[in-house]
Protein backbone atom coordinates (compact mmCIF):
# COMPACT_ATOMS: atom_id res chain seq x y z
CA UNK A 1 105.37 -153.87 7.36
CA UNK A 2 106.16 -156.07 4.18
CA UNK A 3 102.04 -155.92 4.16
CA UNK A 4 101.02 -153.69 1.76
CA UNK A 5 97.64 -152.63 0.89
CA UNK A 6 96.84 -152.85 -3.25
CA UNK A 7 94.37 -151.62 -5.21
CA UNK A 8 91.44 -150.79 -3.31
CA UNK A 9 88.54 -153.15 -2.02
CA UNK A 10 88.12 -156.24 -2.67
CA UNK A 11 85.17 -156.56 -5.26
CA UNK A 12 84.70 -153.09 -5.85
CA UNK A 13 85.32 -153.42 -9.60
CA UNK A 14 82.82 -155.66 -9.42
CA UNK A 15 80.18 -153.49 -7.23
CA UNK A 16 80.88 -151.08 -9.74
CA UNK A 17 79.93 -153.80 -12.86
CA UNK A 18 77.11 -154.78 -11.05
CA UNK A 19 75.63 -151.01 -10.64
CA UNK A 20 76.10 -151.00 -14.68
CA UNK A 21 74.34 -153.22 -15.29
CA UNK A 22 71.50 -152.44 -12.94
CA UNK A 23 71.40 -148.98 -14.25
CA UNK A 24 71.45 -150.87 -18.02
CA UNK A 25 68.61 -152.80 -16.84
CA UNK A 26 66.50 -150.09 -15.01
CA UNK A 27 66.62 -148.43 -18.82
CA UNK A 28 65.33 -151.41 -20.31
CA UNK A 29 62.45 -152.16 -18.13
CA UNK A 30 61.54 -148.28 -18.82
CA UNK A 31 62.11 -148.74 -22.53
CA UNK A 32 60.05 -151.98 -22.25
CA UNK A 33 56.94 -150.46 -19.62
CA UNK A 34 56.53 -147.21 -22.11
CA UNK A 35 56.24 -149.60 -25.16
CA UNK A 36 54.07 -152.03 -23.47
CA UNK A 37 52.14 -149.11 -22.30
CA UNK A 38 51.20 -148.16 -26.32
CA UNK A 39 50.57 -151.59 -27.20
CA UNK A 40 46.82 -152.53 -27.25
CA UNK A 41 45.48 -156.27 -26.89
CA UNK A 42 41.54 -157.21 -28.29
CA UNK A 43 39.87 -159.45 -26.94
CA UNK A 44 36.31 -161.21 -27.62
CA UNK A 45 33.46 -163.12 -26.11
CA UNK A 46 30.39 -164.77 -27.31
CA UNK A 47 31.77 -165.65 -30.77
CA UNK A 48 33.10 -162.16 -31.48
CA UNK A 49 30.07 -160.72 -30.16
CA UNK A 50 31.45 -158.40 -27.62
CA UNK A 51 34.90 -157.00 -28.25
CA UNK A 52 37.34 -155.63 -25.83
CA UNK A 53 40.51 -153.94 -26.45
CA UNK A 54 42.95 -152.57 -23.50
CA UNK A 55 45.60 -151.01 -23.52
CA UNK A 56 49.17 -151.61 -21.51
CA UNK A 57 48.26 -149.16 -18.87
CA UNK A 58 45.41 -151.74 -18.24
CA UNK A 59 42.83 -149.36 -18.94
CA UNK A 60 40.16 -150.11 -21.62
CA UNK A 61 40.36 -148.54 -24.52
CA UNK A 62 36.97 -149.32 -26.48
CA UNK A 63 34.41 -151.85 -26.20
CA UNK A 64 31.59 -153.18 -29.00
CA UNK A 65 28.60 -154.99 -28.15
CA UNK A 66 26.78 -156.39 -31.31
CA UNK A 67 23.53 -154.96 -31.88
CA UNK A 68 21.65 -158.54 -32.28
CA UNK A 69 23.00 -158.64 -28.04
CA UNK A 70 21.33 -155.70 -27.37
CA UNK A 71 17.74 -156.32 -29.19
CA UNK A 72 17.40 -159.65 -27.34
CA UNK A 73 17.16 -158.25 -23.87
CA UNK A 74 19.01 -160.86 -22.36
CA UNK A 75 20.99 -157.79 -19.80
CA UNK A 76 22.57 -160.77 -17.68
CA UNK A 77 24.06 -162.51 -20.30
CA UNK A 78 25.04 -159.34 -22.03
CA UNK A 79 26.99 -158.19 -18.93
CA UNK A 80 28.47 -161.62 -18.68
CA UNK A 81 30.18 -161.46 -22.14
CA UNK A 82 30.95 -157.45 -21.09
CA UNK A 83 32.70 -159.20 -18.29
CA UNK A 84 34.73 -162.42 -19.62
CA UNK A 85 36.12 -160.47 -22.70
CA UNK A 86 37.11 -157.59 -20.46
CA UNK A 87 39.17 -159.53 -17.48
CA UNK A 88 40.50 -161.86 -20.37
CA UNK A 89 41.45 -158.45 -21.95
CA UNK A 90 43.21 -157.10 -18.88
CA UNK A 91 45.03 -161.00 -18.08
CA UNK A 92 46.70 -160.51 -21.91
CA UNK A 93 47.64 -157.49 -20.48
CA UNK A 94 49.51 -158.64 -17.43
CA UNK A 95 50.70 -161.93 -19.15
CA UNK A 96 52.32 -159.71 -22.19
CA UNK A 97 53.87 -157.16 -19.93
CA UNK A 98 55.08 -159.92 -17.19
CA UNK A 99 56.26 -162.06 -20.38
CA UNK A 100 58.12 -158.81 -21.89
CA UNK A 101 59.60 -157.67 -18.37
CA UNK A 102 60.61 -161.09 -17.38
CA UNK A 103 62.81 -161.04 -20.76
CA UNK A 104 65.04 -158.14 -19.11
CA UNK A 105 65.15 -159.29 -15.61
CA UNK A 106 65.60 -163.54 -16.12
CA UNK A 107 62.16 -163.47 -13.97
CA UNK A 108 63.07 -161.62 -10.77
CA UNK A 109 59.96 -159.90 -10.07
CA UNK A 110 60.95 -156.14 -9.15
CA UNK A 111 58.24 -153.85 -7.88
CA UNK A 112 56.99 -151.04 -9.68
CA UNK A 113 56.93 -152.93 -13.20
């Protein structure tokens, strides 16, 4: 009888902390994915030559092929430098948004972002 019960749970002021600051960081990794998202990286290959720029949606936004590429006629190497500058494009892309994400979460790598 002289046991009396105090309170509430154990930890639940801390369960309820901890959903806080989930919640504060599920707002910052949308904060951070929609600015990512309008931020646009260029890339380039054979010497500036070809130039790639993507988006943070990972979708490319514009490419430019000098016209000296085009006269030579050399279609292989031209789709080669099409090629590098575009995956390089779309690895800045991962690397920034990983790199920006990683900020918020201390590198836990939560799906969907």
């Amino acid at each position: 009888m002289g046991n009396k019960f105090r309170g509430g749970m154990p930890g639940m002021g801390n369960m309820g902390n901890m959903m806080k600051q989930m919640q504060k960081m599920q707002r910052q990794m949308e904060e951070t994915q929609k600015r990512l998202e309008e931020t646009e990286v260029t890339t380039t290959s054979g010497g500036g030559a070809i130039e790639v720029v993507a988006n943070g949606k990972k979708e490319i936004v514009s490419i430019k092929i000098d016209e000296d590429l085009v006269k030579d006629g050399d279609v292989e190497m031209l789709q080669d430098m099409v090629m590098v500058a575009v995956n390089d494009a779309i690895k800045k892309v991962l690397d920034m948004s990983e790199s920006e994400l990683g900020k918020i979460t201390g590198g836990i790598n939560i799906p969907g972002f």
